[in-house]
N, C-alpha and C. Protein backbone atom coordinates (compact mmCIF):
# COMPACT_ATOMS: atom_id res chain seq x y z
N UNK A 1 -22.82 17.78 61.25
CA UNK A 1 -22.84 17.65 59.80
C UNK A 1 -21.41 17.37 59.34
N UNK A 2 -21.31 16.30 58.02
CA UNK A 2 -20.04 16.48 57.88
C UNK A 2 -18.96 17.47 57.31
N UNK A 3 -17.99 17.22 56.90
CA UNK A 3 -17.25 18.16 56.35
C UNK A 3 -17.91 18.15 54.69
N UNK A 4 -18.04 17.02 54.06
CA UNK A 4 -18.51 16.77 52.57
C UNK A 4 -20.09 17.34 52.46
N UNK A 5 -20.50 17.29 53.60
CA UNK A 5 -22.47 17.67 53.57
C UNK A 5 -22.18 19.44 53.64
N UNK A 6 -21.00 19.41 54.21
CA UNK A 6 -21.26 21.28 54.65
C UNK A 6 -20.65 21.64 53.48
N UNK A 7 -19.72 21.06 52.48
CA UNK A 7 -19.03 21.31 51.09
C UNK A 7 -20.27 21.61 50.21
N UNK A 8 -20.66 20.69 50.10
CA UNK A 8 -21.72 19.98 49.24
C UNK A 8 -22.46 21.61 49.54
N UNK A 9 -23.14 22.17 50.78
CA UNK A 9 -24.24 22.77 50.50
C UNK A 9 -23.60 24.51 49.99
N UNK A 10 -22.32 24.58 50.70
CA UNK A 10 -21.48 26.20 50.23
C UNK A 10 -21.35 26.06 48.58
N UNK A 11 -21.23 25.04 48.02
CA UNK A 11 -21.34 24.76 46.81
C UNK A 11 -22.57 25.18 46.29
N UNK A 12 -23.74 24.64 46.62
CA UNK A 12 -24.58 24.62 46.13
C UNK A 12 -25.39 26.15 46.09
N UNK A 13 -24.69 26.99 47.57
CA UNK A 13 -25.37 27.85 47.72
C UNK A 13 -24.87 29.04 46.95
N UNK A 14 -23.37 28.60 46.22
CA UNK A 14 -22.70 29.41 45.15
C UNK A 14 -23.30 29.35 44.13
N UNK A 15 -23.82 28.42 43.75
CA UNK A 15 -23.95 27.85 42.09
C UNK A 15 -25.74 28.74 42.15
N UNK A 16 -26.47 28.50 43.19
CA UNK A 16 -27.67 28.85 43.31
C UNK A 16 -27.84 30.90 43.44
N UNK A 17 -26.40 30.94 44.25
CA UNK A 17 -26.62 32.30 44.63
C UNK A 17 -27.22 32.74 45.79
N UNK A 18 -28.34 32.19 46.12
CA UNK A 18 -28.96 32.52 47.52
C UNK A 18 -29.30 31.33 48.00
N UNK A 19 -29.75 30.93 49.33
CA UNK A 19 -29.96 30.09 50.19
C UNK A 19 -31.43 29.33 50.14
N UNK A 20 -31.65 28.44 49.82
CA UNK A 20 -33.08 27.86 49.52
C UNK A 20 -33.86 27.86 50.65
N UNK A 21 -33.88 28.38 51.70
CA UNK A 21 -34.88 29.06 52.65
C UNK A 21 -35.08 30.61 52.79
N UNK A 22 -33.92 31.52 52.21
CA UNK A 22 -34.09 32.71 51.46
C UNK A 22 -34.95 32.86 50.29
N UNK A 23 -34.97 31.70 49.35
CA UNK A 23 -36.20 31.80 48.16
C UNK A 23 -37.26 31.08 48.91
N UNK A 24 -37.37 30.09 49.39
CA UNK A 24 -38.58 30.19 50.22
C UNK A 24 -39.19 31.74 51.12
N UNK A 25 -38.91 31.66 51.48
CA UNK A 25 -39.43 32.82 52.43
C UNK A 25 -40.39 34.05 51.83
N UNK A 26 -39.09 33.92 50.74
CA UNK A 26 -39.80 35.60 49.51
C UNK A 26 -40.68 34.77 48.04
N UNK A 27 -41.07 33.90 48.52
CA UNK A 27 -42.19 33.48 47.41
C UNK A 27 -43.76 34.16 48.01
N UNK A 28 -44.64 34.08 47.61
CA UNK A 28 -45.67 34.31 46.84
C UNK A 28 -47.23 34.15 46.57
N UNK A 29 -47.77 33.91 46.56
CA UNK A 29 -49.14 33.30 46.10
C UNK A 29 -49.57 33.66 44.85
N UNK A 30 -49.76 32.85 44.05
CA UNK A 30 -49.60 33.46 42.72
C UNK A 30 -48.36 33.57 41.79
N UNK A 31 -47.09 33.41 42.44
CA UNK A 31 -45.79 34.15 41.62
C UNK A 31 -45.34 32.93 40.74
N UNK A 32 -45.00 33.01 39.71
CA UNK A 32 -44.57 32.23 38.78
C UNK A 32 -42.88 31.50 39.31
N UNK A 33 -42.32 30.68 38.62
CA UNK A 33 -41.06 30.47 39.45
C UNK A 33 -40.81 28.96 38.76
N UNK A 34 -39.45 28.76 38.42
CA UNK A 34 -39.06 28.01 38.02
C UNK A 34 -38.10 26.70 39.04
N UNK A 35 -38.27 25.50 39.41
CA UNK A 35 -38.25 24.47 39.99
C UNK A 35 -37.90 23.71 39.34
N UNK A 36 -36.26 22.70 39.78
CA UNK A 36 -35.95 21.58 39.17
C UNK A 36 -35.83 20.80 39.71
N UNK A 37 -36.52 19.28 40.45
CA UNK A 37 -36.61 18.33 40.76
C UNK A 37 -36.33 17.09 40.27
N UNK A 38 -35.70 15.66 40.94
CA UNK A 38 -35.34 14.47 40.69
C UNK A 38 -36.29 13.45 41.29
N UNK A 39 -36.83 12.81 40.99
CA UNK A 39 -37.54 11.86 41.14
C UNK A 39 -37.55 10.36 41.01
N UNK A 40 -37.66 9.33 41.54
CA UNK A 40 -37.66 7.70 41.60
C UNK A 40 -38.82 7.53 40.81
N UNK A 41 -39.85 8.20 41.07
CA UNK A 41 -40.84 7.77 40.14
C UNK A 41 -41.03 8.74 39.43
N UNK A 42 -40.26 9.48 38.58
CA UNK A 42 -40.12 10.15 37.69
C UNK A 42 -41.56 10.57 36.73
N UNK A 43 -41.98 11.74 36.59
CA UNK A 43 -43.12 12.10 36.11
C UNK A 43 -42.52 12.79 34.88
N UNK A 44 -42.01 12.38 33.70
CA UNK A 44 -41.45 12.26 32.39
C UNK A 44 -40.39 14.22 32.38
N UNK A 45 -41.61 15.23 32.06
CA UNK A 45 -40.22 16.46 31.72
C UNK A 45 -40.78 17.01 33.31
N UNK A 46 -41.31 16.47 33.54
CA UNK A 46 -41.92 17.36 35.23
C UNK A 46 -40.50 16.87 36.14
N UNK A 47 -40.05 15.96 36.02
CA UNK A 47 -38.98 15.83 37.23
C UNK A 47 -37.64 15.27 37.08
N UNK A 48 -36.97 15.71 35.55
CA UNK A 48 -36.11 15.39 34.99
C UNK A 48 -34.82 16.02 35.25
N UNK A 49 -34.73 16.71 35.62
CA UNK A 49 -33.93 17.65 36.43
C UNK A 49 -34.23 19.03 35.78
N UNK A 50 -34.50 19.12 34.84
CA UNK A 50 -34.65 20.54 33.96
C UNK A 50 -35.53 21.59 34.52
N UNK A 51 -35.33 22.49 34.57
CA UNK A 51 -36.17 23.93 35.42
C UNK A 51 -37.47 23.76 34.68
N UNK A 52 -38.73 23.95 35.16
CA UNK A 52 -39.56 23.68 34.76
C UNK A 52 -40.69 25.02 35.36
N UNK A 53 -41.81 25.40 34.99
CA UNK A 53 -42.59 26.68 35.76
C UNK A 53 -43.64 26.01 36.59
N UNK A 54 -43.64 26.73 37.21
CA UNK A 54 -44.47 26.78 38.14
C UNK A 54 -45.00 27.87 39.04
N UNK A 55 -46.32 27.45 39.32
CA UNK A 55 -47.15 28.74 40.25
C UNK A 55 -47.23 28.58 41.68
N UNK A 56 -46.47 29.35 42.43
CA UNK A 56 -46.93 29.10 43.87
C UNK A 56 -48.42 29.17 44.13
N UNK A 57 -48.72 28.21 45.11
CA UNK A 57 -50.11 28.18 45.67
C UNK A 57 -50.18 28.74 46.94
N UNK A 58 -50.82 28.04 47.84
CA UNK A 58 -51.05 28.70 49.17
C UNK A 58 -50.13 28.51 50.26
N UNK A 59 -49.75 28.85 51.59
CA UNK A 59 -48.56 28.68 52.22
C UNK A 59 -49.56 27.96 53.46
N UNK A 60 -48.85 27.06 54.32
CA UNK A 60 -49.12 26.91 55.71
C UNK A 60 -48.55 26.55 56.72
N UNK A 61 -48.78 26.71 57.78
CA UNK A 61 -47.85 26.24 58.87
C UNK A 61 -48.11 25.67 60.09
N UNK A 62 -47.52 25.14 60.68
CA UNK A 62 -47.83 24.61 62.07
C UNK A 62 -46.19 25.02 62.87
N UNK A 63 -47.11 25.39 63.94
CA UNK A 63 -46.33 26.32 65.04
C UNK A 63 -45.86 24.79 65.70
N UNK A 64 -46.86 23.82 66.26
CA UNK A 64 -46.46 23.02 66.83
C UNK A 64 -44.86 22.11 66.57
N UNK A 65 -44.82 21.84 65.32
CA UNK A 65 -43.73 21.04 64.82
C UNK A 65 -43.06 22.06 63.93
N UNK A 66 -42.78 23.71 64.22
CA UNK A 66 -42.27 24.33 63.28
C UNK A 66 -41.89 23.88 61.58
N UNK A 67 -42.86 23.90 60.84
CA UNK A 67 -43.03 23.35 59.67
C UNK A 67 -43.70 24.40 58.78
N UNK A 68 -43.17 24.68 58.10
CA UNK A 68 -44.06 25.60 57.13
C UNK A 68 -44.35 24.87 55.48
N UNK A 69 -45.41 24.98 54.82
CA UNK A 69 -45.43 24.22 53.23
C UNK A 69 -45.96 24.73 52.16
N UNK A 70 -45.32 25.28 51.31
CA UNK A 70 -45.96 26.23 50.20
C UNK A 70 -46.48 25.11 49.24
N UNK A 71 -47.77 25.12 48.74
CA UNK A 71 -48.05 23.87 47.31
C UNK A 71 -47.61 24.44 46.06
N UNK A 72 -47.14 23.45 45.74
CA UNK A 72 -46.85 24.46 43.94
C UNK A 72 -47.35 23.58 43.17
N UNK A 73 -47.86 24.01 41.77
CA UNK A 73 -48.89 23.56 40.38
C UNK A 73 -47.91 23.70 39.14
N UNK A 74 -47.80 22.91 38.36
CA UNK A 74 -47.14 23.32 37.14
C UNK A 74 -48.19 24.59 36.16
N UNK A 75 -47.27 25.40 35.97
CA UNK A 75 -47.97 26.30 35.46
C UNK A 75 -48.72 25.84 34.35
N UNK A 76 -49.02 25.28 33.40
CA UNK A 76 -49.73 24.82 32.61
C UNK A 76 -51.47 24.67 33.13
N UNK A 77 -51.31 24.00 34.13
CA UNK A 77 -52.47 23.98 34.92
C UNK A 77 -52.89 24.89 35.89
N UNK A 78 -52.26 26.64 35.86
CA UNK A 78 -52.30 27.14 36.68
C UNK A 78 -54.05 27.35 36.88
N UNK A 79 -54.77 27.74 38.20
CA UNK A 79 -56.18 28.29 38.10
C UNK A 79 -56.81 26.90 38.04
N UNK A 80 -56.61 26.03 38.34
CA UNK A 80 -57.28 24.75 38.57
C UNK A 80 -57.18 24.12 40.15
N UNK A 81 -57.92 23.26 40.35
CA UNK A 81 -58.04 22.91 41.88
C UNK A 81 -56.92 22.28 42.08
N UNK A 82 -56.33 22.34 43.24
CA UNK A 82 -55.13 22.25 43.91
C UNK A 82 -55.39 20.40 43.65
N UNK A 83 -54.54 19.40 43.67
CA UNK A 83 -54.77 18.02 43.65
C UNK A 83 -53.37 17.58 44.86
N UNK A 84 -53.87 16.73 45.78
CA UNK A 84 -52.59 16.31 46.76
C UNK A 84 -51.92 15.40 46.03
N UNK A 85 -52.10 14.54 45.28
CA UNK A 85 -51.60 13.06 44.67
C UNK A 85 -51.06 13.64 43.40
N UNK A 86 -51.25 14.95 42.54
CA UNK A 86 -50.60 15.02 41.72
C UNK A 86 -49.55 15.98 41.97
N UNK A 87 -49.46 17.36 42.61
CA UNK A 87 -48.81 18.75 42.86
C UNK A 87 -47.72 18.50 43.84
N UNK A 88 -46.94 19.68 43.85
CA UNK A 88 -45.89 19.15 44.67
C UNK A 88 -45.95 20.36 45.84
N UNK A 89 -44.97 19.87 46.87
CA UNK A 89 -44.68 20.60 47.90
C UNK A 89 -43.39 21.34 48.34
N UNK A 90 -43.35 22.53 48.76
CA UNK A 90 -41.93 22.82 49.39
C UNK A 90 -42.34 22.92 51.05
N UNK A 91 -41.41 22.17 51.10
CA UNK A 91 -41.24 22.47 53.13
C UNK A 91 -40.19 22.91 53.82
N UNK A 92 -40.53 23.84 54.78
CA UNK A 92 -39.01 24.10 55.53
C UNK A 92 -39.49 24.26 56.54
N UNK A 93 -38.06 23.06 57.66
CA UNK A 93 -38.18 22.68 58.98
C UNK A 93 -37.34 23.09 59.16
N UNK A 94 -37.13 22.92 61.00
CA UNK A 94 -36.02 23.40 61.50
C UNK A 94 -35.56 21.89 61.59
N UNK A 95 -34.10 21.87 61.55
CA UNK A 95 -33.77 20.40 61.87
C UNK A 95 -32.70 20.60 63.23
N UNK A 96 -32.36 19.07 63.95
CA UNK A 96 -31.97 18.82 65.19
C UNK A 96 -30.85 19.64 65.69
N UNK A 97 -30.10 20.39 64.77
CA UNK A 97 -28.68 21.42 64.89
C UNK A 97 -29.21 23.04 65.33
N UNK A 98 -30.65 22.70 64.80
CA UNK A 98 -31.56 24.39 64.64
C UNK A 98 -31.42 25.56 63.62
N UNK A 99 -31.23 24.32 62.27
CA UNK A 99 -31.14 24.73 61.24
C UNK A 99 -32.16 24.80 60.11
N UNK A 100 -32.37 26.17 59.72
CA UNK A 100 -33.52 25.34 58.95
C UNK A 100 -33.55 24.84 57.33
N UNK A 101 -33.87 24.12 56.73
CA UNK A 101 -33.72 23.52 55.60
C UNK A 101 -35.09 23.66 54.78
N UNK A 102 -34.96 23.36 53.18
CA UNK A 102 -36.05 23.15 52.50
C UNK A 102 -35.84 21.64 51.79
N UNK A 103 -37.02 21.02 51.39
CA UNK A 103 -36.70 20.17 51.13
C UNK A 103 -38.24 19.95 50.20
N UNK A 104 -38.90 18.92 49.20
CA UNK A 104 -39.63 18.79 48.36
C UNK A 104 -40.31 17.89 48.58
N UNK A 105 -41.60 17.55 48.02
CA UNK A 105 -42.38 16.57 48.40
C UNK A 105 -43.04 16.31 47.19
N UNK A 106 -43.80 15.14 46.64
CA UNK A 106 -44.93 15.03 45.59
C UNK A 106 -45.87 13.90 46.32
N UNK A 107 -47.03 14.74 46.51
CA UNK A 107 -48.09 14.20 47.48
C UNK A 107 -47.51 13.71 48.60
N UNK A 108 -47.47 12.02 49.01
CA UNK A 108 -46.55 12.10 50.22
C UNK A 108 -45.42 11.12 50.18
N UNK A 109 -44.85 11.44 49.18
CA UNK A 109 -42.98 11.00 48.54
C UNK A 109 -42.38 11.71 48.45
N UNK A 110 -41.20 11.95 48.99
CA UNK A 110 -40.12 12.86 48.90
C UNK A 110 -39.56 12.77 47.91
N UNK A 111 -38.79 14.23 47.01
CA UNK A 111 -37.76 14.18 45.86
C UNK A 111 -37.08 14.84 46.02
N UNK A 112 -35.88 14.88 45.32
CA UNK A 112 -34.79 15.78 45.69
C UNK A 112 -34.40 16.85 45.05
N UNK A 113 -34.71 18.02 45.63
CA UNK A 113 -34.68 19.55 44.74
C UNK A 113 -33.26 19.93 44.90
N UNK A 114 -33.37 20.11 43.06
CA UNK A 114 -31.94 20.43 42.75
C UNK A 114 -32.02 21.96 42.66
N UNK A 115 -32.86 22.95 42.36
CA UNK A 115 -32.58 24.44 41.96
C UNK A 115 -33.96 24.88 42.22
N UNK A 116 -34.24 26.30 42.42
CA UNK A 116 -35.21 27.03 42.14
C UNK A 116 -35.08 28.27 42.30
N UNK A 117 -35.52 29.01 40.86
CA UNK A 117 -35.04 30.11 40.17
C UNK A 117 -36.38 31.10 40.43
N UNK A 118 -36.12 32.44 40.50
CA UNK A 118 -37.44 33.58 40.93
C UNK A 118 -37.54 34.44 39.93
């Protein structure tokens, strides 16, 4: 990793406070939680960068490709059927150093998570 990628994340993990596989871990089913995401195809105040609510859904994993994926729903719609093409995802892998990371998904496009608050 570089010197600017390993800046970049001690930064981030100041500004955040804890480690975004530390708030993964201690989420929930059910728990309310605030998420700020960037998006290319931008879904108007849903992925504007602004903290926004949301309800954790269900968690899963595969042992095979160490992958774990919590779904999350904007709370507005909480108690409604889960949708793949509209809801988003958190995932955390281990990556090639044997590190593990979180990273975001909406159906099956990646976005780039800026914060998430408990």
């Amino acid at each position: 990793m570089s010197t600017i990628a390993q800046d970049t994340l001690k930064l981030a993990k100041m500004v955040l406070g804890r480690d975004f596989v530390d708030i993964f871990d201690s989420l929930r089913k059910g728990q309310r939680i605030q998420v700020a995401f960037k998006s290319v195809m931008g879904m108007g105040s849903l992925t504007n960068g602004t903290y926004n609510e949301w309800v954790v859904g269900r968690r899963s994993a595969s042992k095979k490709y160490n992958v774990e994926k919590i779904q999350l729903m904007p709370a507005s719609r909480a108690g409604e059927k889960f949708d793949r093409r509209r809801d988003f995802q958190l995932w955390k892998r281990e990556n090639r150093e044997g590190e593990m990371s979180v990273s975001a998904s909406q159906g099956d496009m990646g976005i780039t998570l800026i914060g998430i608050k408990t």
